[in-house]
Protein backbone atom coordinates (compact mmCIF):
# COMPACT_ATOMS: atom_id res chain seq x y z
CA UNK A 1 0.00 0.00 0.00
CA UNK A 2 1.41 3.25 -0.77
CA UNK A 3 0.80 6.73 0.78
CA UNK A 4 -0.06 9.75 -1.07
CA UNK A 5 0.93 13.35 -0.77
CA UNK A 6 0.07 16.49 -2.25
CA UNK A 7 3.30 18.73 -3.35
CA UNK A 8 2.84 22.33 -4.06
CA UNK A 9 4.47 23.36 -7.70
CA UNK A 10 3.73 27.24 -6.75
CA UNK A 11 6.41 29.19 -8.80
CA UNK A 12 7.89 26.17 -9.84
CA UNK A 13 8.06 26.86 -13.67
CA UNK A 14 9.85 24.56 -16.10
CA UNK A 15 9.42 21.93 -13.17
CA UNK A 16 9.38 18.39 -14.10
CA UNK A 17 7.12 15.43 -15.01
CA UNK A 18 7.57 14.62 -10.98
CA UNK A 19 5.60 17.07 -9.70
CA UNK A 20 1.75 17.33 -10.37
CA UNK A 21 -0.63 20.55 -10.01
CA UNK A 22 -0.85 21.79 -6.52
CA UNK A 23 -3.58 19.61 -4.27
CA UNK A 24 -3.12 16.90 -6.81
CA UNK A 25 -1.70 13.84 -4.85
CA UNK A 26 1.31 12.48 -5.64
CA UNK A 27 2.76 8.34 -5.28
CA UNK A 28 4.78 7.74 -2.50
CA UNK A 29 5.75 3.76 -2.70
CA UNK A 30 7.82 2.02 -0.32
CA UNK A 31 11.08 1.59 -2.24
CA UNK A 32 11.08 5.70 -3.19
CA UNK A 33 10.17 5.67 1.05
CA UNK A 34 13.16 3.34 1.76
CA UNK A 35 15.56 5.52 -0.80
CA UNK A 36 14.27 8.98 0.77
CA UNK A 37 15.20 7.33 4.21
CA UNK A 38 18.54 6.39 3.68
CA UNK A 39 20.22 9.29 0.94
CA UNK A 40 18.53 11.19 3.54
CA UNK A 41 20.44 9.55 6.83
CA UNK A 42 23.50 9.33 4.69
CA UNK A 43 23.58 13.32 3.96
CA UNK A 44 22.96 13.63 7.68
CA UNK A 45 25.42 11.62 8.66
CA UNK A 46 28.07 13.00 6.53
CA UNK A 47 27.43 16.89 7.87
CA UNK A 48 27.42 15.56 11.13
CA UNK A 49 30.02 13.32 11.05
CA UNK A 50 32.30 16.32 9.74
CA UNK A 51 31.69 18.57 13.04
CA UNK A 52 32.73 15.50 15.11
CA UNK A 53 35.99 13.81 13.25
CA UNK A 54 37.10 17.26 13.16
CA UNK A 55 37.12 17.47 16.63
CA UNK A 56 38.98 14.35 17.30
CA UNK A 57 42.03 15.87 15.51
CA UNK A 58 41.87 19.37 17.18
CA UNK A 59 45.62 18.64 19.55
CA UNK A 60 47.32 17.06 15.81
CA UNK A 61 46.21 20.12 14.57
CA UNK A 62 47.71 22.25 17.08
CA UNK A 63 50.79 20.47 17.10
CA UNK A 64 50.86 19.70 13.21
CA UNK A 65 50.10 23.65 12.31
CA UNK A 66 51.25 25.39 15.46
CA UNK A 67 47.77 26.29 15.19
CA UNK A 68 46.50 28.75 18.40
CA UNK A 69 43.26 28.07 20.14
CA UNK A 70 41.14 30.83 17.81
CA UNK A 71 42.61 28.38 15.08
CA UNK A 72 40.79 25.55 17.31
CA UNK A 73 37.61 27.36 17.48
CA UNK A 74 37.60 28.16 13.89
CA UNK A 75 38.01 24.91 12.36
CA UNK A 76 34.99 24.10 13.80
CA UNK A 77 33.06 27.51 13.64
CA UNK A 78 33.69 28.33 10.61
CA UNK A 79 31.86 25.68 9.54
CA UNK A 80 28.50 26.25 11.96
CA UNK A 81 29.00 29.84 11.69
CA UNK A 82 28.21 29.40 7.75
CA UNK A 83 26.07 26.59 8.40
CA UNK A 84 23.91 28.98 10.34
CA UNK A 85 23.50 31.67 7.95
CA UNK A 86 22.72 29.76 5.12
CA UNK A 87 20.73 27.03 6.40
CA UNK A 88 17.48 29.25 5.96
CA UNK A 89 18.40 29.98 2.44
CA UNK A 90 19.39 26.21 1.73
CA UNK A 91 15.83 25.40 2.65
CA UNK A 92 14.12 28.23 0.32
CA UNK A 93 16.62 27.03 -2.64
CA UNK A 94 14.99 23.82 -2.32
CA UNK A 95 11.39 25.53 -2.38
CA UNK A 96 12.55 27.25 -5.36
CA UNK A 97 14.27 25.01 -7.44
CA UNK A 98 13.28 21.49 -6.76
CA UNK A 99 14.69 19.64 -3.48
CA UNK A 100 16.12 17.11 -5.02
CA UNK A 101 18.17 19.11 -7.37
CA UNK A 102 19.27 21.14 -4.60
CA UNK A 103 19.85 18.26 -2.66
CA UNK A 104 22.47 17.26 -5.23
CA UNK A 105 24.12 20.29 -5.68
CA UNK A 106 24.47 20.70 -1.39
CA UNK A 107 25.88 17.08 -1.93
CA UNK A 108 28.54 18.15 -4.82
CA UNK A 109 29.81 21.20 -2.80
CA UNK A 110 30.29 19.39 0.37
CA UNK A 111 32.34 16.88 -1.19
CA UNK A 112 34.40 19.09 -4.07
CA UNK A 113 35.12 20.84 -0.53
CA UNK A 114 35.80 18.00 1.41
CA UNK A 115 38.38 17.54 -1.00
CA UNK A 116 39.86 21.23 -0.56
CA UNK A 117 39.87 20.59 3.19
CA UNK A 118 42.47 17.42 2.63
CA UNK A 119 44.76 19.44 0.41
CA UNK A 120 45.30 22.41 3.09
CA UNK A 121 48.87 22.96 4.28
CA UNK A 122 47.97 26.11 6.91
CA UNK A 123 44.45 26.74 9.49
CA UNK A 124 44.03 29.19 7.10
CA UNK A 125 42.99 27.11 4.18
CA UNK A 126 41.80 24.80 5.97
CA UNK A 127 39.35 27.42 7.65
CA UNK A 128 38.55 28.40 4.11
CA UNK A 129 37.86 24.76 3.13
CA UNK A 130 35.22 24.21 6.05
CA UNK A 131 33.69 27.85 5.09
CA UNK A 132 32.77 26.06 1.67
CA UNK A 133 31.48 22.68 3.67
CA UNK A 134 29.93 24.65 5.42
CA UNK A 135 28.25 26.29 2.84
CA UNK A 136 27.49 22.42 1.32
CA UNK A 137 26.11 21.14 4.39
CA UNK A 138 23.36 24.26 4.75
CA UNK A 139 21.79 23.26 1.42
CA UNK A 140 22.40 19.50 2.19
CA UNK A 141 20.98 19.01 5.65
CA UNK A 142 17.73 21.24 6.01
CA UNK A 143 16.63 19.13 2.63
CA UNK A 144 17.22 15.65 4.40
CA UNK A 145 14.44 16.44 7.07
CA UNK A 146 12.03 18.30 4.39
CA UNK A 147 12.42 15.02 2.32
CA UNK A 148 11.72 12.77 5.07
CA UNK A 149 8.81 14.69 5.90
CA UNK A 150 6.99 14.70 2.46
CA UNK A 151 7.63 11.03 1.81
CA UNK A 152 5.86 9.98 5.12
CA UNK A 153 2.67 10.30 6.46
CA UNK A 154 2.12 12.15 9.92
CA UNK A 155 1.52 8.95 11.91
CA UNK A 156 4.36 7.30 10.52
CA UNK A 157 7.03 10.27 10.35
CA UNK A 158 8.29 9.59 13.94
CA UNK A 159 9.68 5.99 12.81
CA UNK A 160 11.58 7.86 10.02
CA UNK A 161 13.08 10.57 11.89
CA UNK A 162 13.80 8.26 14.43
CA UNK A 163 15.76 6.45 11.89
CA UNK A 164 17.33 9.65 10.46
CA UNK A 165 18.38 10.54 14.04
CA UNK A 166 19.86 7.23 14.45
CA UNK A 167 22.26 7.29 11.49
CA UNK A 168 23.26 10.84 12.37
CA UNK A 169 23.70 9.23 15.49
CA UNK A 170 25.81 7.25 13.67
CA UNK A 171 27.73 9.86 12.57
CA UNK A 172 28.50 11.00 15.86
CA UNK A 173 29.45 7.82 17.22
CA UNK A 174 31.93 6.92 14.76
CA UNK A 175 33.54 10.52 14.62
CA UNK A 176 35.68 10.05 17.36
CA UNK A 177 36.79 6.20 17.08
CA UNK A 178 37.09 7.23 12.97
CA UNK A 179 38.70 10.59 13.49
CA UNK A 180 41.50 8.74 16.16
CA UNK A 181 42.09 5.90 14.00
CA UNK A 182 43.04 8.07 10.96
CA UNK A 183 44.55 11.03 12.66
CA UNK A 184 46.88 8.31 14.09
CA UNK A 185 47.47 5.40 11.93
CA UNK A 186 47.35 7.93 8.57
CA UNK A 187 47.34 11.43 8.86
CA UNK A 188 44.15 14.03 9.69
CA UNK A 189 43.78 14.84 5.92
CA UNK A 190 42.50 11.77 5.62
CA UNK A 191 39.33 12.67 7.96
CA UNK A 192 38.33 14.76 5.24
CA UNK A 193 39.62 12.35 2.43
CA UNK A 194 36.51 10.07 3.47
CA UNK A 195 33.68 12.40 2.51
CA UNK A 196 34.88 11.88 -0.86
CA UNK A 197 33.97 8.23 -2.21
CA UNK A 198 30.80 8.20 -0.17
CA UNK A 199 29.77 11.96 -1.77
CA UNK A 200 30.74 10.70 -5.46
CA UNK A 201 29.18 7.29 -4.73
CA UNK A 202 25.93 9.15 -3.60
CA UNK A 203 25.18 11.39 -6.11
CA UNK A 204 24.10 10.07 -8.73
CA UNK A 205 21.65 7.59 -6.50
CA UNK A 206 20.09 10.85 -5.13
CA UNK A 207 19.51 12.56 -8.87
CA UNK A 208 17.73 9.53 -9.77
CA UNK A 209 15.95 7.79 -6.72
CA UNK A 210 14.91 10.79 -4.66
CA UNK A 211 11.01 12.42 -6.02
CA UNK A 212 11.92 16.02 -7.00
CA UNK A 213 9.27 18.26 -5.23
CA UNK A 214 9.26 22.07 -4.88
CA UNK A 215 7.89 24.47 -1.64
CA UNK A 216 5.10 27.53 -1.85
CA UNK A 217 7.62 30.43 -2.33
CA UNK A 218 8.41 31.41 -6.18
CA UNK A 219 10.68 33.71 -4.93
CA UNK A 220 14.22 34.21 -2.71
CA UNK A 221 13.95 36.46 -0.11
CA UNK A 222 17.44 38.25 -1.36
CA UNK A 223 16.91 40.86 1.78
CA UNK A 224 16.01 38.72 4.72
CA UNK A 225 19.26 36.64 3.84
CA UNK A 226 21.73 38.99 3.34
CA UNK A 227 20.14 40.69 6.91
CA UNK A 228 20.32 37.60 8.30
CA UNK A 229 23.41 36.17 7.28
CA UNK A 230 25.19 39.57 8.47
CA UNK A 231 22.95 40.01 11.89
CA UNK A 232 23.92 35.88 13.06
CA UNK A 233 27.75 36.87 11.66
CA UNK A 234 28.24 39.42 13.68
CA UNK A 235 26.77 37.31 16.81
CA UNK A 236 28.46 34.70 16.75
CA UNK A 237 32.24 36.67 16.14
CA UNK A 238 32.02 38.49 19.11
CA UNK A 239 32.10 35.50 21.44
CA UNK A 240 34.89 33.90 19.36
CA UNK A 241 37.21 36.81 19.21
CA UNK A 242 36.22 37.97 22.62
CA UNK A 243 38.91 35.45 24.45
CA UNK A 244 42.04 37.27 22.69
CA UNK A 245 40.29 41.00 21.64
CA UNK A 246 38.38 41.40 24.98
CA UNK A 247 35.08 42.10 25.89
CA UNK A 248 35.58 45.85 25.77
CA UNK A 249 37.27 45.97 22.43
CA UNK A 250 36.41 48.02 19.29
CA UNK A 251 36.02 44.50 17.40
CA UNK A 252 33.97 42.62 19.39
CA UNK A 253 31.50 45.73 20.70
CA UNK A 254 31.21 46.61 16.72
CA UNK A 255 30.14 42.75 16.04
CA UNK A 256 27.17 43.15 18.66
CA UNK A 257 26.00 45.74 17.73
CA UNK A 258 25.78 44.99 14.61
CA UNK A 259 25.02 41.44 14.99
CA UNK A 260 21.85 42.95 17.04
CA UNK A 261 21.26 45.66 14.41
CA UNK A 262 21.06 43.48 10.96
CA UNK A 263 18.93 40.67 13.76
CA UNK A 264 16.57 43.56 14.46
CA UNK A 265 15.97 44.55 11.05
CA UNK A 266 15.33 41.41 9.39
CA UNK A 267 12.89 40.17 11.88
CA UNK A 268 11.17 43.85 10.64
CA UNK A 269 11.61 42.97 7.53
CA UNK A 270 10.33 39.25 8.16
CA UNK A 271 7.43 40.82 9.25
CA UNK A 272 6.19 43.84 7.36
CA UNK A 273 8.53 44.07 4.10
CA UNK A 274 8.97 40.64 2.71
CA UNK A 275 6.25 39.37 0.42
CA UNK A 276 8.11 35.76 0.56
CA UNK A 277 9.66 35.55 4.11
CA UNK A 278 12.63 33.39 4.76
CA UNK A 279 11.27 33.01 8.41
CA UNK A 280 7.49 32.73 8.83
CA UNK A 281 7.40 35.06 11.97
CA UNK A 282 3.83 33.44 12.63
CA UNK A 283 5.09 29.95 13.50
CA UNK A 284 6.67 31.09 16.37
CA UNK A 285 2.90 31.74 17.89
CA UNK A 286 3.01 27.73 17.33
CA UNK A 287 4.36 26.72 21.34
CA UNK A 288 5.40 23.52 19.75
CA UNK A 289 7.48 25.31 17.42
CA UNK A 290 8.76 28.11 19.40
CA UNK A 291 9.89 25.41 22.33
CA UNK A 292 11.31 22.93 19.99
CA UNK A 293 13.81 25.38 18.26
CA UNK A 294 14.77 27.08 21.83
CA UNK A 295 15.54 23.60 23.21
CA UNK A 296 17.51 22.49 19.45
CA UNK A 297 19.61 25.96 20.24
CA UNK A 298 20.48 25.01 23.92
CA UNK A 299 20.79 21.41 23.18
CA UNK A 300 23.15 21.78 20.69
CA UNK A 301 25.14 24.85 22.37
CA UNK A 302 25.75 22.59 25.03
CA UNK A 303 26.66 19.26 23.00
CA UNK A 304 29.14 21.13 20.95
CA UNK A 305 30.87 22.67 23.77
CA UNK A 306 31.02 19.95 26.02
CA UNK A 307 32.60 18.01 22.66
CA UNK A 308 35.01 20.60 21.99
CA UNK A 309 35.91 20.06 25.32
CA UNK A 310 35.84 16.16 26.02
CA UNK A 311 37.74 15.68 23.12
CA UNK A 312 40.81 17.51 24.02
CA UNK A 313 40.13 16.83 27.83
CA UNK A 314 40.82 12.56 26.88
CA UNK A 315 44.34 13.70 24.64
CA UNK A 316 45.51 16.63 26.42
CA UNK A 317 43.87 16.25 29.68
CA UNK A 318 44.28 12.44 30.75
CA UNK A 319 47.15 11.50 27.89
CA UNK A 320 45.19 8.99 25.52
CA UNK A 321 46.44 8.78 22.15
CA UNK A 322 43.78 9.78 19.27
CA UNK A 323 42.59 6.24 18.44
CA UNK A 324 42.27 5.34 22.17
CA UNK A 325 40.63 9.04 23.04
CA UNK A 326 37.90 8.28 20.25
CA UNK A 327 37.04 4.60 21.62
CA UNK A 328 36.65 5.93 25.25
CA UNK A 329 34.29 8.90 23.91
CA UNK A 330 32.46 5.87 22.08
CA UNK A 331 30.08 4.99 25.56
CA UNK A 332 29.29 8.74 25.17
CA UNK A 333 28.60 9.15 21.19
CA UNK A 334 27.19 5.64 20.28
CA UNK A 335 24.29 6.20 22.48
CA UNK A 336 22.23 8.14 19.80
CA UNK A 337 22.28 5.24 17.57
CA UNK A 338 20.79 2.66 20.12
CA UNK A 339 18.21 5.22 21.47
CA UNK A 340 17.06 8.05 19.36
CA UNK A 341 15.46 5.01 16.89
CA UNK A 342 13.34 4.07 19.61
CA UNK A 343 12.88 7.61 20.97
CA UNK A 344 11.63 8.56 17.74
CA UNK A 345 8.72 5.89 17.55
CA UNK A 346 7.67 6.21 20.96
CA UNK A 347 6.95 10.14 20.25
CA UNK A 348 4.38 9.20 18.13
CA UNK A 349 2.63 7.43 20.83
CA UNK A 350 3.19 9.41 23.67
CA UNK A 351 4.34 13.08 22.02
CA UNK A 352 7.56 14.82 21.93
CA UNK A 353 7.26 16.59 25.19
CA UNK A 354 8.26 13.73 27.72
CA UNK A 355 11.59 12.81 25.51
CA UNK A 356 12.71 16.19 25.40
CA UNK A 357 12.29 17.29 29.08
CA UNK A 358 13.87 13.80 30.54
CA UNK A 359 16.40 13.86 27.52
CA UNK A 360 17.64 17.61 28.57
CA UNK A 361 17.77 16.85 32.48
CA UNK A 362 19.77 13.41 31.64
CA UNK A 363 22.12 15.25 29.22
CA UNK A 364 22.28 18.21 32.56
CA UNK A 365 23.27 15.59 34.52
CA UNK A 366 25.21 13.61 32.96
CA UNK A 367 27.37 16.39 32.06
CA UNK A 368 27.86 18.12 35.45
CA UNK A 369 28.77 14.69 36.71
CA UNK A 370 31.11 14.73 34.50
CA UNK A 371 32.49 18.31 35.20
CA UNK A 372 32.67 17.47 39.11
CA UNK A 373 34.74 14.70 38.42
CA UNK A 374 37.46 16.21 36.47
CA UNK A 375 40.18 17.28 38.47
CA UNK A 376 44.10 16.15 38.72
CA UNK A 377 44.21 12.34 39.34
CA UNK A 378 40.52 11.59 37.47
CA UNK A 379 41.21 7.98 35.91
CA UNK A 380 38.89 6.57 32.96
CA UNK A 381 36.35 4.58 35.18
CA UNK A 382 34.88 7.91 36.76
CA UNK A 383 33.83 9.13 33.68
CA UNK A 384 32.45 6.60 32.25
CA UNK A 385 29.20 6.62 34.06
CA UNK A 386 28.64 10.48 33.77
CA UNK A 387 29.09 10.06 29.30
CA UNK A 388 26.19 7.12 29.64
CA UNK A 389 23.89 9.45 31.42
CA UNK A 390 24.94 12.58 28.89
CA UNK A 391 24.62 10.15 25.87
CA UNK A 392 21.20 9.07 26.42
CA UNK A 393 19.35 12.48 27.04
CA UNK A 394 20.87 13.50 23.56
CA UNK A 395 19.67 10.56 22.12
CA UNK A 396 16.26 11.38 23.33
CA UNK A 397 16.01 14.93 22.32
CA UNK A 398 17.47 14.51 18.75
CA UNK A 399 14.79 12.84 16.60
CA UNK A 400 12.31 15.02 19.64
CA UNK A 401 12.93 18.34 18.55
CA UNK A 402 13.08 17.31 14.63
CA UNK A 403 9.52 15.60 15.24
CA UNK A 404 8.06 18.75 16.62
CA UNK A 405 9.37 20.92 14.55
CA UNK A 406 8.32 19.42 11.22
CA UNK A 407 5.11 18.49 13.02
CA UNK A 408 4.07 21.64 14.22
CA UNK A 409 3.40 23.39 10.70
CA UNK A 410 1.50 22.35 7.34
CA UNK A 411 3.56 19.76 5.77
CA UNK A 412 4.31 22.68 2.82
CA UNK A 413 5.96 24.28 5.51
CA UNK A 414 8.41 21.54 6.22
CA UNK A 415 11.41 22.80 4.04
CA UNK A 416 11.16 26.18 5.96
CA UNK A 417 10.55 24.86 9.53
CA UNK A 418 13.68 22.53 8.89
CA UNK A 419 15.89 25.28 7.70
CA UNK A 420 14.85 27.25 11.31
CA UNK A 421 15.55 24.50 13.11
CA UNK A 422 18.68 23.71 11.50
CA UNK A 423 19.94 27.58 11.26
CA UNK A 424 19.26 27.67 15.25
CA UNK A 425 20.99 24.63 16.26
CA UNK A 426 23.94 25.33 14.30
CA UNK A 427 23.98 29.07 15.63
CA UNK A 428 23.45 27.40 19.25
CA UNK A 429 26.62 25.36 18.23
CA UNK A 430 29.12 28.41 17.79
CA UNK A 431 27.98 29.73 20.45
CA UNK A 432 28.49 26.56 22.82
CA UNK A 433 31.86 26.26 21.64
CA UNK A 434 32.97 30.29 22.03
CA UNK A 435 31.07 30.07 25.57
CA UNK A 436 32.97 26.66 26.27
CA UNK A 437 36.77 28.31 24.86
CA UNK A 438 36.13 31.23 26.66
CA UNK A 439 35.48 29.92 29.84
CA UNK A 440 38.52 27.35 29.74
CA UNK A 441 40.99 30.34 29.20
CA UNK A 442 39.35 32.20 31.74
CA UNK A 443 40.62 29.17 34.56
CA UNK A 444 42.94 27.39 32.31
CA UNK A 445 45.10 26.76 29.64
CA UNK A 446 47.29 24.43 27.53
CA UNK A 447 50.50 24.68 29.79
CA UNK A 448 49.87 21.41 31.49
CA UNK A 449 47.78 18.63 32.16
CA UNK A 450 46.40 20.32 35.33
CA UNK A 451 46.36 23.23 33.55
CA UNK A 452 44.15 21.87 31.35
CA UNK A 453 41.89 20.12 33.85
CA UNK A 454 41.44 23.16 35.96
CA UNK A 455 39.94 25.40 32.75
CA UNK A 456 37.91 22.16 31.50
CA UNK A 457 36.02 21.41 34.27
CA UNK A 458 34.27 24.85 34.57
CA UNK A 459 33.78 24.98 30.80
CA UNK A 460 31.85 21.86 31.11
CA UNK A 461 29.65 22.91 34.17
CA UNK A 462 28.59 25.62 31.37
CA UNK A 463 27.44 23.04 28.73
CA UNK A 464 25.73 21.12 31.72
CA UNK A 465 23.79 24.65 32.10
CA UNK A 466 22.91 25.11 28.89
CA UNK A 467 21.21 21.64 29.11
CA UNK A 468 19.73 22.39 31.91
CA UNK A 469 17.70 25.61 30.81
CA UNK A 470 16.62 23.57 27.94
CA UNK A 471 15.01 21.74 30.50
CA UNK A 472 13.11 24.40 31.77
CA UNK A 473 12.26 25.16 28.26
CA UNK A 474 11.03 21.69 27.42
CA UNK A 475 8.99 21.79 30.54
CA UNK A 476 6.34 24.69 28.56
CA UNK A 477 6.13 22.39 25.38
CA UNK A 478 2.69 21.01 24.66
CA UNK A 479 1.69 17.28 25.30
CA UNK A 480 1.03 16.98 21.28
CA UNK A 481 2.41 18.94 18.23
CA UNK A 482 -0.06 19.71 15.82
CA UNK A 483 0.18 22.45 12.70
């Protein structure tokens, strides 16, 4: 039995035989549902997978490139920072001109970039190389959930997001084993190297298996993204350049108030000027909606600065090679692709508010366990426990927050809704990381191993914060998402 859906072709001229007039429903069959599922995990996987493995090899990087802490950050905010900016527009490209064709071309710039990112021979090229990923990945990964979304009904879309959050789960649990075993036994090029095959191998599987469908906007919002792409810019640079500039300097005063300027204006212009907005201001009235994306921000601040963290705390911190740092992270990062399967069906049962309030107060926990037990003479076995804990809440609360986002407005809303939720996250990513490196120089530093300890332990009691006020936010979610 197949399902049907209705796709919008609103300003999709010159669109092809796969798309039907608007309201007219359109053949969803099991294989095309199996094929969405899986190009769909695997372009997940791949743009998560490249925020992980990267971390893995931040100490060869710093002793391979002399590269400084701001380096650190940057190899890994460079790519969220344009992730973040261009995630909305990804999404309204795909409303445009066809997701699947979009799809592929987010796809093809990842990997040519991939590619760039193995040839680099300074952090500044290699910065440059994960701006261009970046770039990749914001077309890429909004387009995996819309997908999803339009080739499943409502009742059954919790199953398949479950299953997308498990592969990126996936993703996140081989990062660090993957990312150790090639920074060591080959060299960290090679973490990038790997995109490659799987990129060329994928493409031409997406231009031909995937159901091209297009959104309700005819039109690019050219002024709401190059307000919002300058407004989250200047955000997110103040908090990275603030640990060597200062708070008080000329740079990083100029960034906020700018980044708070160009933020004020296009959420104007969202509102009153744009006759195809970017951002739907009115979902935000949605409480499923509104709490979803607040908890995705926190969430995901906190994951990526406790990982920018825990990553260097196993090398630099307790003296594990890269291979043996990424298998002791595994209890941590493998815990997503046992649980946020499961997570993801059982939503659809019982809603998404339960997974992501217990989810956020685990991942709290876990995580301030975790900071209150690193100190000088910590061995393995203490941590251990703390990483279960963390690993579970985030395996709860990832396929949670996708379910109520893409649930909580009209399914021809799905492309946009993803591309919020995915431009938040990713924003809530640089700034967990430039909270996270600030607070660590603030205590710490890379002089020694208790050095180190004594800056990573309060950086982490941070992340376990952030966590914890998604809580609170999870707590005001509704019992059911509905559009």
């Amino acid at each position: 039995m197949t399902d049907t859906l209705s796709v919008s072709t609103t300003g999709a001229t010159g669109a092809t035989g796969a798309t039907r007039a608007a309201g007219r429903p359109v053949e969803a069959g099991p294989s095309r549902r199996g094929w969405t599922v899986l190009l769909a995990g695997l372009g997940a996987l791949l743009c998560s997978l490249d925020v992980v493995v990267v971390a893995t090899a931040l100490p060869a990087l710093r002793a391979g490139f002399g590269a400084s802490l701001s380096d650190l950050e940057w190899t890994i905010n460079a790519y969220n920072l344009v992730f973040a900016c261009l995630t909305l527009t990804g999404a309204a490209l795909g409303d445009r001109f066809g997701r699947r064709r979009m799809y592929v071309v987010g796809l093809a710039v990842f990997t040519l970039a991939s590619a760039t990112a193995a040839l680099s021979n300074g952090p500044g090229q290699l910065i440059g190389a994960r701006i261009v990923q970046g770039a990749g990945a914001a077309v890429l990964l909004p387009l995996t959930l819309t997908l999803i979304s339009e080739a499943f009904p409502a009742e059954k879309r919790g199953v398949a997001i479950g299953v997308w959050g498990g592969v990126t789960g996936l993703g996140v649990a081989a990062g660090p084993v993957l990312g150790g075993a090639v920074t060591e036994g080959l060299s960290w090029q090679w973490i990038f190297w790997l995109n490659v095959p799987i990129g060329l191998v994928m493409l031409p599987f997406a231009a031909t298996k995937l159901r091209e469908s297009y959104g309700t906007r005819p039109q690019l919002d050219l002024v709401g993204l190059v307000l919002a792409a300058v407004g989250l810019t200047g955000l997110a640079w103040a908090p990275v350049r603030a640990p060597q500039a200062g708070w008080g300097s000329a740079e990083v005063l100029s960034a906020l108030a700018a980044g708070v300027a160009f933020g004020t204006a296009f959420l104007v212009w969202e509102r009153k000027g744009a006759r195809y907005p970017m951002l739907p201001l009115a979902h935000f009235r949605n409480r499923g909606f509104a709490t979803a994306n607040a908890a995705g921000f926190l969430v995901f601040g906190s994951l990526l600065g406790a990982l920018f963290m825990i990553t260097q705390l196993f090398q630099t911190g307790l003296g594990y090679s890269p291979l043996q740092a990424g298998v002791r992270i595994l209890v941590w990062n493998a815990m997503p692709l046992l649980i946020a399967p499961v997570a993801g069906a059982l939503a659809d049962r019982f809603g998404t508010r339960p997974f992501l309030l217990i989810g956020l107060l685990l991942q709290a926990v876990g995580l301030a366990l975790l900071a209150w037990q690193v100190e000088p003479g910590v061995h393995y076995g203490q941590l251990v426990l703390p990483l279960i804990i963390a690993g579970i809440g985030i395996s709860m609360v990832f396929p949670s927050v996708a379910n109520a986002v893409t649930s909580s407005v009209p399914l021809g809303e799905a492309g946009v809704a993803a591309g919020v939720n995915n431009a938040l996250r990713e924003l809530g990513g640089v700034f967990g990381v430039a909270v996270a490196a600030l607070v660590f120089t603030r205590y710490g530093g890379y002089g020694s191993p208790a050095s180190f300890l004594d800056g990573c332990a309060p950086a982490l009691w941070v992340s376990a914060g952030a966590a914890g006020a998604g809580a609170l936010v999870a707590a005001f979610a509704p019992s059911r998402t509905r559009a």
